[in-house]
Structure formats: C-alpha cells, structure tokens
PDB file of N, CA and C in Angstrom:
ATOM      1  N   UNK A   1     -41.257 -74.343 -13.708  1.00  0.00           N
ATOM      2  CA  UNK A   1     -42.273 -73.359 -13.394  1.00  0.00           C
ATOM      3  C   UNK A   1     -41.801 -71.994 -13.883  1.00  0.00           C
ATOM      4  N   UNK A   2     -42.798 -71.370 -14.727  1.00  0.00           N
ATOM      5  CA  UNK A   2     -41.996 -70.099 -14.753  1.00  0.00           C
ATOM      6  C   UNK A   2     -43.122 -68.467 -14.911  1.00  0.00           C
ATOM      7  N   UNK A   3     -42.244 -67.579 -14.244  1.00  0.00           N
ATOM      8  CA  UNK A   3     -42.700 -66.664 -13.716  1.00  0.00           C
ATOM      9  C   UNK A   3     -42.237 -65.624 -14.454  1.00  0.00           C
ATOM     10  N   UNK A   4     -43.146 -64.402 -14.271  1.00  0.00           N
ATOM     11  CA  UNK A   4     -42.573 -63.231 -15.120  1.00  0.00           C
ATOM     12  C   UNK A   4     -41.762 -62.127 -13.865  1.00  0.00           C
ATOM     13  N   UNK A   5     -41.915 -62.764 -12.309  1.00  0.00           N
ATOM     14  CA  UNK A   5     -41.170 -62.120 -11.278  1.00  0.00           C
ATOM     15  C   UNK A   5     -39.584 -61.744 -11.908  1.00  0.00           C
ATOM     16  N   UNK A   6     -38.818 -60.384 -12.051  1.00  0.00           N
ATOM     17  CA  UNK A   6     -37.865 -60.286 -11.831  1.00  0.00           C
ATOM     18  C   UNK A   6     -37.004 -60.040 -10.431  1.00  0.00           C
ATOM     19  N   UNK A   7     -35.636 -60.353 -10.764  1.00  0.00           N
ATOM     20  CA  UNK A   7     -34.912 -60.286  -9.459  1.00  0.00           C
ATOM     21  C   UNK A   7     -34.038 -59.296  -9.730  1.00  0.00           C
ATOM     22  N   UNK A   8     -33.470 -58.766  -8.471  1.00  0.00           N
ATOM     23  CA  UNK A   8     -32.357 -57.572  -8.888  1.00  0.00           C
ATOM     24  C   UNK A   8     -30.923 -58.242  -9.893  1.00  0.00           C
ATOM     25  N   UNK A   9     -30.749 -59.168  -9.530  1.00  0.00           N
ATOM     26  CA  UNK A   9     -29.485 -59.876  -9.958  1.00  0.00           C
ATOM     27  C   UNK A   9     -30.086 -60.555 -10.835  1.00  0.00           C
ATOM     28  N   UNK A  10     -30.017 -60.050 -12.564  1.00  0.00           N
ATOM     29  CA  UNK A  10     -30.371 -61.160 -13.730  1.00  0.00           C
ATOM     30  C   UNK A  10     -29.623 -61.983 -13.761  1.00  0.00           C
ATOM     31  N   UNK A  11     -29.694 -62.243 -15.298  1.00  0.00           N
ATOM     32  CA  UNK A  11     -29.060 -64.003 -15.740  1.00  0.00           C
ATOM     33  C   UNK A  11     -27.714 -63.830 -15.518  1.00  0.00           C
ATOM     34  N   UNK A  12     -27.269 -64.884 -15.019  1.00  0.00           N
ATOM     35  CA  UNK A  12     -25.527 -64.481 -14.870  1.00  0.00           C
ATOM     36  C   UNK A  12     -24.897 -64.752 -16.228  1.00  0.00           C
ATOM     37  N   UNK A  13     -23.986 -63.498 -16.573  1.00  0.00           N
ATOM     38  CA  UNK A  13     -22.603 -63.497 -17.585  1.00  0.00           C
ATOM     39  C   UNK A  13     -22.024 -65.062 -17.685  1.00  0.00           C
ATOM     40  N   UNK A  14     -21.258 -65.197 -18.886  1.00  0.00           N
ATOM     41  CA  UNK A  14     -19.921 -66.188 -18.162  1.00  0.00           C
ATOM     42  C   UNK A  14     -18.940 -65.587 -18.085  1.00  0.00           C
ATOM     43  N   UNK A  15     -18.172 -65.774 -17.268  1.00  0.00           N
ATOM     44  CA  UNK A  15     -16.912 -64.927 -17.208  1.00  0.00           C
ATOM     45  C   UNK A  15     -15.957 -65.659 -16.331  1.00  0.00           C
ATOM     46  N   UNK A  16     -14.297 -65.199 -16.606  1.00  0.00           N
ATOM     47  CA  UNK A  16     -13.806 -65.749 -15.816  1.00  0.00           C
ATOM     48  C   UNK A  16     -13.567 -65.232 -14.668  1.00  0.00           C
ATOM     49  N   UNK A  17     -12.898 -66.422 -13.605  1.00  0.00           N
ATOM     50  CA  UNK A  17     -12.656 -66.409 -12.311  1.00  0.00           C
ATOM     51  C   UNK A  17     -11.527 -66.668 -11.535  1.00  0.00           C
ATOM     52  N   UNK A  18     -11.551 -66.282 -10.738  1.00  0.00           N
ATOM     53  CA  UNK A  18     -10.359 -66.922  -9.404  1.00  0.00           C
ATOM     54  C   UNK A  18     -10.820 -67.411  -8.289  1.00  0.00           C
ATOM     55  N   UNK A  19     -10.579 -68.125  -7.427  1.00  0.00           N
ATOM     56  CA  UNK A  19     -11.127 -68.810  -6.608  1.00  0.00           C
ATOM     57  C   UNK A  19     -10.997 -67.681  -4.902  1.00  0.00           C
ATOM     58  N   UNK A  20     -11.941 -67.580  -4.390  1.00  0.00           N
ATOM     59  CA  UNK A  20     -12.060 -66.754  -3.275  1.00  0.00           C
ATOM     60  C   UNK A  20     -12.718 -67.664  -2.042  1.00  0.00           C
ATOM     61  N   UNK A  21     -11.720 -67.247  -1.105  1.00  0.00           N
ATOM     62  CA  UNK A  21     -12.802 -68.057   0.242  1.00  0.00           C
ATOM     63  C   UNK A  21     -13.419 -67.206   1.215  1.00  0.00           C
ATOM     64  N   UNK A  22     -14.761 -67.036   1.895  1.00  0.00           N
ATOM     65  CA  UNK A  22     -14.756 -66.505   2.834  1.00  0.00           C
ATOM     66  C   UNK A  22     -15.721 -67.028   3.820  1.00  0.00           C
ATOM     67  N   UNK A  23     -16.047 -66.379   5.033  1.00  0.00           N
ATOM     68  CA  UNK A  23     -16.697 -67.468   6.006  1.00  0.00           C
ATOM     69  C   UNK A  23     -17.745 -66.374   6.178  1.00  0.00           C
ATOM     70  N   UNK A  24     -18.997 -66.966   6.506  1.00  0.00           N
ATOM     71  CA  UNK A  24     -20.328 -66.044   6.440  1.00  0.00           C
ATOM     72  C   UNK A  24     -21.094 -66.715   7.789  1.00  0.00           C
ATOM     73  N   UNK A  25     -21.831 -65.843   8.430  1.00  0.00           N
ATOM     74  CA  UNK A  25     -22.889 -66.738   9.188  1.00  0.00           C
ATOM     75  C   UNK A  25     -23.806 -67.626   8.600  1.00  0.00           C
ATOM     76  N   UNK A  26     -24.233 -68.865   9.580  1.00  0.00           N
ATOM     77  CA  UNK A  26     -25.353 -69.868   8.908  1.00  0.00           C
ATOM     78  C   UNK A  26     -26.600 -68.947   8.534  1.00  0.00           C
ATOM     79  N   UNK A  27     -27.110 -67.806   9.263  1.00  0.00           N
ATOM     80  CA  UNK A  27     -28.354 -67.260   8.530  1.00  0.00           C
ATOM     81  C   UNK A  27     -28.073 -66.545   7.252  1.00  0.00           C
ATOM     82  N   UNK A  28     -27.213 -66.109   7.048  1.00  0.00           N
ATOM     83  CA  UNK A  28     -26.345 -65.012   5.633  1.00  0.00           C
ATOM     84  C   UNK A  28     -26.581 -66.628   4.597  1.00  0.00           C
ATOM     85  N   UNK A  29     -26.006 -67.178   4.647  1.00  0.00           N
ATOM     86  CA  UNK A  29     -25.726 -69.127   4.201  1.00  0.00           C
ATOM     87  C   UNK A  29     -27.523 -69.437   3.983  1.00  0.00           C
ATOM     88  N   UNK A  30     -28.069 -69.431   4.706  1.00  0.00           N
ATOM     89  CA  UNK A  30     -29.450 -69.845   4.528  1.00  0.00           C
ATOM     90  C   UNK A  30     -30.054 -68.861   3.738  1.00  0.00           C
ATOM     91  N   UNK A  31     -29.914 -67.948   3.461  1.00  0.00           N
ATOM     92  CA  UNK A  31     -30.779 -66.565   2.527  1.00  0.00           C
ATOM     93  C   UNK A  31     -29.698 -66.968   1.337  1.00  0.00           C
ATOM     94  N   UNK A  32     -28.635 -66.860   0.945  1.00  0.00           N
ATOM     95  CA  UNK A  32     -27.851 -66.988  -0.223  1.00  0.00           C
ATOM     96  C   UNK A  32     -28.472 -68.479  -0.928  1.00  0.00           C
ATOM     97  N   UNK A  33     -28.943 -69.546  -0.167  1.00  0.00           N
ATOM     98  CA  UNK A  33     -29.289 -70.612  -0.793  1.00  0.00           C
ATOM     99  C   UNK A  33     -30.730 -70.539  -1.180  1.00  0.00           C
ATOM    100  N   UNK A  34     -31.333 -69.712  -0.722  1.00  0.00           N
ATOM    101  CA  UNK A  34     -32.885 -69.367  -0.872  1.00  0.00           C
ATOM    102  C   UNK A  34     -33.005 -68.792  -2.059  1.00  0.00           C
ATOM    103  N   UNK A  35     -31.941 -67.711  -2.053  1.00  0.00           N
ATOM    104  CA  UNK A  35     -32.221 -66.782  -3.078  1.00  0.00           C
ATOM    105  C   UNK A  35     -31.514 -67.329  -4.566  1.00  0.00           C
ATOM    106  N   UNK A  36     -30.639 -68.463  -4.272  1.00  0.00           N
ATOM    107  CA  UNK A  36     -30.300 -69.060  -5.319  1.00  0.00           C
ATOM    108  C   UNK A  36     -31.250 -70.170  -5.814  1.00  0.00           C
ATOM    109  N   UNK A  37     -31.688 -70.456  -4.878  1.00  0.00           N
ATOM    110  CA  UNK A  37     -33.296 -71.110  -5.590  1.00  0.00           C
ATOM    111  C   UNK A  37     -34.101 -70.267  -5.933  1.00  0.00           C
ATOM    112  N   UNK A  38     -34.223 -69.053  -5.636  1.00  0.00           N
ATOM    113  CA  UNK A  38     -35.499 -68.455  -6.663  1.00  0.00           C
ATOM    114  C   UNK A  38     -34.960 -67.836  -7.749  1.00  0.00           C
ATOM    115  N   UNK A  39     -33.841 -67.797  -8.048  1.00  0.00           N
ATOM    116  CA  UNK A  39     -33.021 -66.891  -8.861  1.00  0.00           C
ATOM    117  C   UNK A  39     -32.682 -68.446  -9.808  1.00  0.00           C
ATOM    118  N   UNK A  40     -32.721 -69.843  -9.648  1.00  0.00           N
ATOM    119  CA  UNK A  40     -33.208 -70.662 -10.647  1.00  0.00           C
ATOM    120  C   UNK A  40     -34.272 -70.914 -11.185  1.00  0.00           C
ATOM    121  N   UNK A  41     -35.489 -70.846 -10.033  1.00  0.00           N
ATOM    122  CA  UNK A  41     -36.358 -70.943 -10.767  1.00  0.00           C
ATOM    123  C   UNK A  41     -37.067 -69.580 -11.729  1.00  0.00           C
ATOM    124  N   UNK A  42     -36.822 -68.652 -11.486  1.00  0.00           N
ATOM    125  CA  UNK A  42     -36.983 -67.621 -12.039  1.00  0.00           C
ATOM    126  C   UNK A  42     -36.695 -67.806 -13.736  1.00  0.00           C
ATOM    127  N   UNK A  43     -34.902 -68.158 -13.550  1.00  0.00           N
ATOM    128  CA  UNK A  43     -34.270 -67.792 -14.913  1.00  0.00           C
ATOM    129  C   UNK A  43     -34.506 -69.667 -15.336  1.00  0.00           C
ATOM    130  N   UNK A  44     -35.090 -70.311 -14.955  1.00  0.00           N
ATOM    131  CA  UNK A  44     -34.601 -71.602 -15.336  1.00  0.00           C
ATOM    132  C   UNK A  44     -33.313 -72.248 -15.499  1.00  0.00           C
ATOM    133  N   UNK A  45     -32.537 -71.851 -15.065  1.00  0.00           N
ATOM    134  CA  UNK A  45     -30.978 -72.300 -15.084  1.00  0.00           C
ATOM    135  C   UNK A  45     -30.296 -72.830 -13.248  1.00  0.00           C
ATOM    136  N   UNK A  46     -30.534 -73.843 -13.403  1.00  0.00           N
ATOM    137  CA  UNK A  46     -29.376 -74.271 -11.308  1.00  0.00           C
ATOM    138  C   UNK A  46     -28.242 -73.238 -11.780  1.00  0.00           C
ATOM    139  N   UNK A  47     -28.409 -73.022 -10.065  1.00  0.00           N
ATOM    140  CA  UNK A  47     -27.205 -72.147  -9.871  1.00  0.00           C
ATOM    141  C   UNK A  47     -27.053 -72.288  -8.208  1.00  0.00           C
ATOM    142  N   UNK A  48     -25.840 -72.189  -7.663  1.00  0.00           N
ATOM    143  CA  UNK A  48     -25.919 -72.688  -6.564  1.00  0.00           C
ATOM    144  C   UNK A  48     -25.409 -70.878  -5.701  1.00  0.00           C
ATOM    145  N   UNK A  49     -25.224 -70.936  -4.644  1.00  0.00           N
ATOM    146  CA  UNK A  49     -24.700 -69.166  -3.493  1.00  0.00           C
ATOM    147  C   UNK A  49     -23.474 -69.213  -4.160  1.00  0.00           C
ATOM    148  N   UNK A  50     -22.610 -70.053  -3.793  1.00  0.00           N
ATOM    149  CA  UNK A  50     -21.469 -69.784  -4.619  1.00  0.00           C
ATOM    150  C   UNK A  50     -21.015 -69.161  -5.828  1.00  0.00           C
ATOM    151  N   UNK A  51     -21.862 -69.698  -6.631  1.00  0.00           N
ATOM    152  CA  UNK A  51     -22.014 -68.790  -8.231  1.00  0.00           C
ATOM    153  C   UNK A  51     -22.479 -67.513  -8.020  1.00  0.00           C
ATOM    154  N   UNK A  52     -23.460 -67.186  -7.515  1.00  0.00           N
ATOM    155  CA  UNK A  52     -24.319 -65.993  -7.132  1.00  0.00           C
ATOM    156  C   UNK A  52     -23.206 -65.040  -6.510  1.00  0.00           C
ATOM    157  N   UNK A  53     -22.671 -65.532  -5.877  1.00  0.00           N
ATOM    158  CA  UNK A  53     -21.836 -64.783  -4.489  1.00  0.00           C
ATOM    159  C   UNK A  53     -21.223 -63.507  -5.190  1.00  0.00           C
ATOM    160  N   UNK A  54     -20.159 -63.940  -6.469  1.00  0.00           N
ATOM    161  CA  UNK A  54     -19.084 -62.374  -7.145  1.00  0.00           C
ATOM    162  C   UNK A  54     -20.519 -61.834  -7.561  1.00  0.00           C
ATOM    163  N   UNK A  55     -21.290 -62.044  -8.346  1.00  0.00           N
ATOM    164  CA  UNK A  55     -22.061 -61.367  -9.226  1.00  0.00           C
ATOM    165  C   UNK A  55     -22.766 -60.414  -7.803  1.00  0.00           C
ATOM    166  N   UNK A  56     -23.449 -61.045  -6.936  1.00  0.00           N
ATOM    167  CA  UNK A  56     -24.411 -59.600  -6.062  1.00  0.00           C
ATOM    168  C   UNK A  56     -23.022 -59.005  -5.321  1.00  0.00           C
ATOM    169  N   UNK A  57     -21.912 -59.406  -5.376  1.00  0.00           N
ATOM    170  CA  UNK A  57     -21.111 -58.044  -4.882  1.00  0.00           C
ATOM    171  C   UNK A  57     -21.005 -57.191  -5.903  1.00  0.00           C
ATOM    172  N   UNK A  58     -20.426 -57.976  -6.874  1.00  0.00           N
ATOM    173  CA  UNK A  58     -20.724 -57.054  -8.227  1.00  0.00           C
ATOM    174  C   UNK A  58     -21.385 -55.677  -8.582  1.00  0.00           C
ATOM    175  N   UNK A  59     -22.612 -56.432  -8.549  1.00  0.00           N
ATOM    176  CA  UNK A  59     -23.993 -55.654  -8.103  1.00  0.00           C
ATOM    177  C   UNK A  59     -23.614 -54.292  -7.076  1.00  0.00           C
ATOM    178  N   UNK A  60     -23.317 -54.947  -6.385  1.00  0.00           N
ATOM    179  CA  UNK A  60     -23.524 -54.214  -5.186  1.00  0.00           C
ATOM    180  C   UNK A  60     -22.285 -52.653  -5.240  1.00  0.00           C
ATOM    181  N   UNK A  61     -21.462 -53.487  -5.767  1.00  0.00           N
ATOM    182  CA  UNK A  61     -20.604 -52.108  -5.951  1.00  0.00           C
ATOM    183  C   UNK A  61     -20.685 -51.253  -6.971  1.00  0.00           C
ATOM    184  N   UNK A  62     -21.266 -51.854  -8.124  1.00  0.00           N
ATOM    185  CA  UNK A  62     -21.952 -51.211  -9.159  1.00  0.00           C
ATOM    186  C   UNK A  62     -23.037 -50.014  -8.515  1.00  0.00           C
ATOM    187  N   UNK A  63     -23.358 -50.390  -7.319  1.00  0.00           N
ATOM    188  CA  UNK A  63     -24.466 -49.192  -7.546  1.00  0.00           C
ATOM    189  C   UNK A  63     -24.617 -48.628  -6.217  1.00  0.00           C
ATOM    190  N   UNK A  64     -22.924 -48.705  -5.479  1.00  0.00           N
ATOM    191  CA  UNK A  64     -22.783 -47.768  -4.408  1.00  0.00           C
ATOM    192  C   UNK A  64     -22.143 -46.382  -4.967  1.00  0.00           C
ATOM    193  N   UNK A  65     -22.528 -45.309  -4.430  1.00  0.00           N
ATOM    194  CA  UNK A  65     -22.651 -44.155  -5.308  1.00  0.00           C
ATOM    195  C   UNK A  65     -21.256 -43.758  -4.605  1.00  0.00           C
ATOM    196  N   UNK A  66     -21.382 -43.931  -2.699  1.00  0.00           N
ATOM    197  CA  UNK A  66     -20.080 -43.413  -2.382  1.00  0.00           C
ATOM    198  C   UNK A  66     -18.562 -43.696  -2.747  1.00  0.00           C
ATOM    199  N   UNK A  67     -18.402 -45.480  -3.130  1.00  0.00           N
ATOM    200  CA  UNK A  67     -17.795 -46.291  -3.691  1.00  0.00           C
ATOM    201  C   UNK A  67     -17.088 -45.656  -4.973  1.00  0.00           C
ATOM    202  N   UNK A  68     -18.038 -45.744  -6.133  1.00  0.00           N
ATOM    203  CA  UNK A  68     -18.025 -44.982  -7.605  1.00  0.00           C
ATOM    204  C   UNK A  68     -17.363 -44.105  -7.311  1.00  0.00           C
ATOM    205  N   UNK A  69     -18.294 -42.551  -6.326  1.00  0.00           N
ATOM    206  CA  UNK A  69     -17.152 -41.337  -7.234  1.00  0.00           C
ATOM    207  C   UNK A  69     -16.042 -41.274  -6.279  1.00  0.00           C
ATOM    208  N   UNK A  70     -15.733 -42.502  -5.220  1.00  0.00           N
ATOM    209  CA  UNK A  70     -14.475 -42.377  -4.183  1.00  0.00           C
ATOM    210  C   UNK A  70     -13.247 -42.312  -5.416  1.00  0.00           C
ATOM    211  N   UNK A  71     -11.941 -42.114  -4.754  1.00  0.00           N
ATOM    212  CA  UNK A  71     -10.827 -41.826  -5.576  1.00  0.00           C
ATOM    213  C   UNK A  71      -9.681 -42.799  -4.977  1.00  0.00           C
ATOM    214  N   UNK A  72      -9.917 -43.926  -5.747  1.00  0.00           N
ATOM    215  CA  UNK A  72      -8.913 -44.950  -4.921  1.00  0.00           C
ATOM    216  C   UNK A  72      -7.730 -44.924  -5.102  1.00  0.00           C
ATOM    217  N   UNK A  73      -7.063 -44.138  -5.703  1.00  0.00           N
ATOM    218  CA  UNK A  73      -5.291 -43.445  -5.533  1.00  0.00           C
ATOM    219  C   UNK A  73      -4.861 -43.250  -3.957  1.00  0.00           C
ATOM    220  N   UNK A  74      -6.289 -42.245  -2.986  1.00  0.00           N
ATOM    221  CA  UNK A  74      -6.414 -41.707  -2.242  1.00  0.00           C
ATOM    222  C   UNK A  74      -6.222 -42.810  -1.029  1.00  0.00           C
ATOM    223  N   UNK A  75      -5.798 -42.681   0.088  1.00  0.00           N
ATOM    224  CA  UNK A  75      -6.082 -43.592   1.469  1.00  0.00           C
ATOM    225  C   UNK A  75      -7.515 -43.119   2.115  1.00  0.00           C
ATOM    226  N   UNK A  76      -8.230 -43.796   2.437  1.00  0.00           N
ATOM    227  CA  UNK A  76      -9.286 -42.666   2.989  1.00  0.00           C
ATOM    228  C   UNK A  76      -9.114 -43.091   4.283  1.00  0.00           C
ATOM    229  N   UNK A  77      -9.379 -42.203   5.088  1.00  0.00           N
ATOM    230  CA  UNK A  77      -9.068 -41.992   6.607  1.00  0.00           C
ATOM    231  C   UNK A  77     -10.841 -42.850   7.285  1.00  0.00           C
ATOM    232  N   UNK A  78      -9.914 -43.104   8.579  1.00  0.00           N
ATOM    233  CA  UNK A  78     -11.578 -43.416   9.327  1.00  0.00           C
ATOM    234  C   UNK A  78     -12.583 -42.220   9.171  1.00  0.00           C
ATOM    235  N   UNK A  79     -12.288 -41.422   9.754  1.00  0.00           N
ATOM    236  CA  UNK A  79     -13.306 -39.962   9.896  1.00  0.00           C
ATOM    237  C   UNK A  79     -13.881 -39.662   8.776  1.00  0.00           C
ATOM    238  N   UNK A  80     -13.349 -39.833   7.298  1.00  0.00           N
ATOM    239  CA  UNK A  80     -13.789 -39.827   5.934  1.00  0.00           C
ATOM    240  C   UNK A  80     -15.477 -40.898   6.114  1.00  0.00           C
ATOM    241  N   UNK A  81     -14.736 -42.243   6.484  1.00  0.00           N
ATOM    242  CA  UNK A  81     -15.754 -43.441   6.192  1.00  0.00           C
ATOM    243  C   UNK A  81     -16.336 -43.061   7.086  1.00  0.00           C
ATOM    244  N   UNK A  82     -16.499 -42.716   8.641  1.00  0.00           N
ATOM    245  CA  UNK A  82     -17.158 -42.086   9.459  1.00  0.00           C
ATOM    246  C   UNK A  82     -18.404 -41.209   8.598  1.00  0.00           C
ATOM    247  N   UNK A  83     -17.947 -40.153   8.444  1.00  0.00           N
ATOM    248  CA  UNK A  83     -18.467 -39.392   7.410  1.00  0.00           C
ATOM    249  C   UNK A  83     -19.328 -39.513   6.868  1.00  0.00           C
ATOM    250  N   UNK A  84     -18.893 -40.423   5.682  1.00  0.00           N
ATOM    251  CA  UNK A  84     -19.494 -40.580   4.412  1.00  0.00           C
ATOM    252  C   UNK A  84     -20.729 -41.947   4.997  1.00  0.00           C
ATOM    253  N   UNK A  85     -20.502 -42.406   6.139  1.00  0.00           N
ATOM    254  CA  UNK A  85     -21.433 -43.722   6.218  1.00  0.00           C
ATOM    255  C   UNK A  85     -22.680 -42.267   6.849  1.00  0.00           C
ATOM    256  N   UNK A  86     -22.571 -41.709   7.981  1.00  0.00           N
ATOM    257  CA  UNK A  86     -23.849 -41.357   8.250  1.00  0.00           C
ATOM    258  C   UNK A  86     -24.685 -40.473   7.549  1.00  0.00           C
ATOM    259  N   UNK A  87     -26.221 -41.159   7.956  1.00  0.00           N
ATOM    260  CA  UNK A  87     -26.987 -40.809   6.747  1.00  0.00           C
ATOM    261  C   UNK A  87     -27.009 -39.016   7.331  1.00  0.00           C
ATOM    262  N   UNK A  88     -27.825 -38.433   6.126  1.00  0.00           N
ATOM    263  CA  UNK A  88     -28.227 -37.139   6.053  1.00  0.00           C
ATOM    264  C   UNK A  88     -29.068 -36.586   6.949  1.00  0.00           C
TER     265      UNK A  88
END
C-alpha cells in the first residue's frame, strides 16, 4: 500500500552499530511497534522498534537546541539542567 504520508524519521541510512540494551515500559514497546509499522508501510521496507530505536534518538538529539549549543567539556550542574529544562 502506498502513501504519500511522510513521517518525521525517513528512510533509514545503513550504518554501523554496536549492540545496546535497554528496558522501556510495555506502552513506550507498544507505540515503537506501531510506529514501526507505519514507518514500513510508508517507506515499503520491514523494519522492526529495534532498528528504529538509534535512528529517533538520533533524531532526537539532532534537533535539541539545548543539547547542540551545550559544551560537553563542561560538567553541567543540576541547577544548570534545572534551568535550562523550565519553559519560558
């Protein structure tokens, strides 16, 4: 089936990897498998959460602004992240 819907997370790269484990809730688990079904049928390619998983962190740090211009030489203090989390 195919659709002209885009998703935030396009076609995935190939690239290499290392193996990472982590433990998520069953509802976090149930949306990652959802969204890896529409994110196949979209691009026409299976892809399972697992695959998906580096790429939307990826994503995700790609386009945190506080992240970017932070200065990771630096330690940042709680009161910093304090800080910098509340909104305006």
């Amino acid at each position: 089936m195919s659709t002209t819907r885009k998703l935030r997370l396009g076609p995935l790269p190939k690239t290499e990897s290392i193996k990472l484990a982590f433990v998520c809730q069953a509802g976090l688990k149930a949306d990652l498998d959802r969204y890896a079904a529409l994110h196949a049928q979209v691009y026409g390619e299976s892809v399972d959460a697992v695959t998906l998983i580096p790429h939307m962190l990826e994503a995700f740090l790609a386009g945190d602004r506080g992240f970017k211009k932070g200065d990771t030489s630096k330690p940042v203090s709680q009161k910093q992240l304090q800080r910098e989390a509340t909104p305006l």
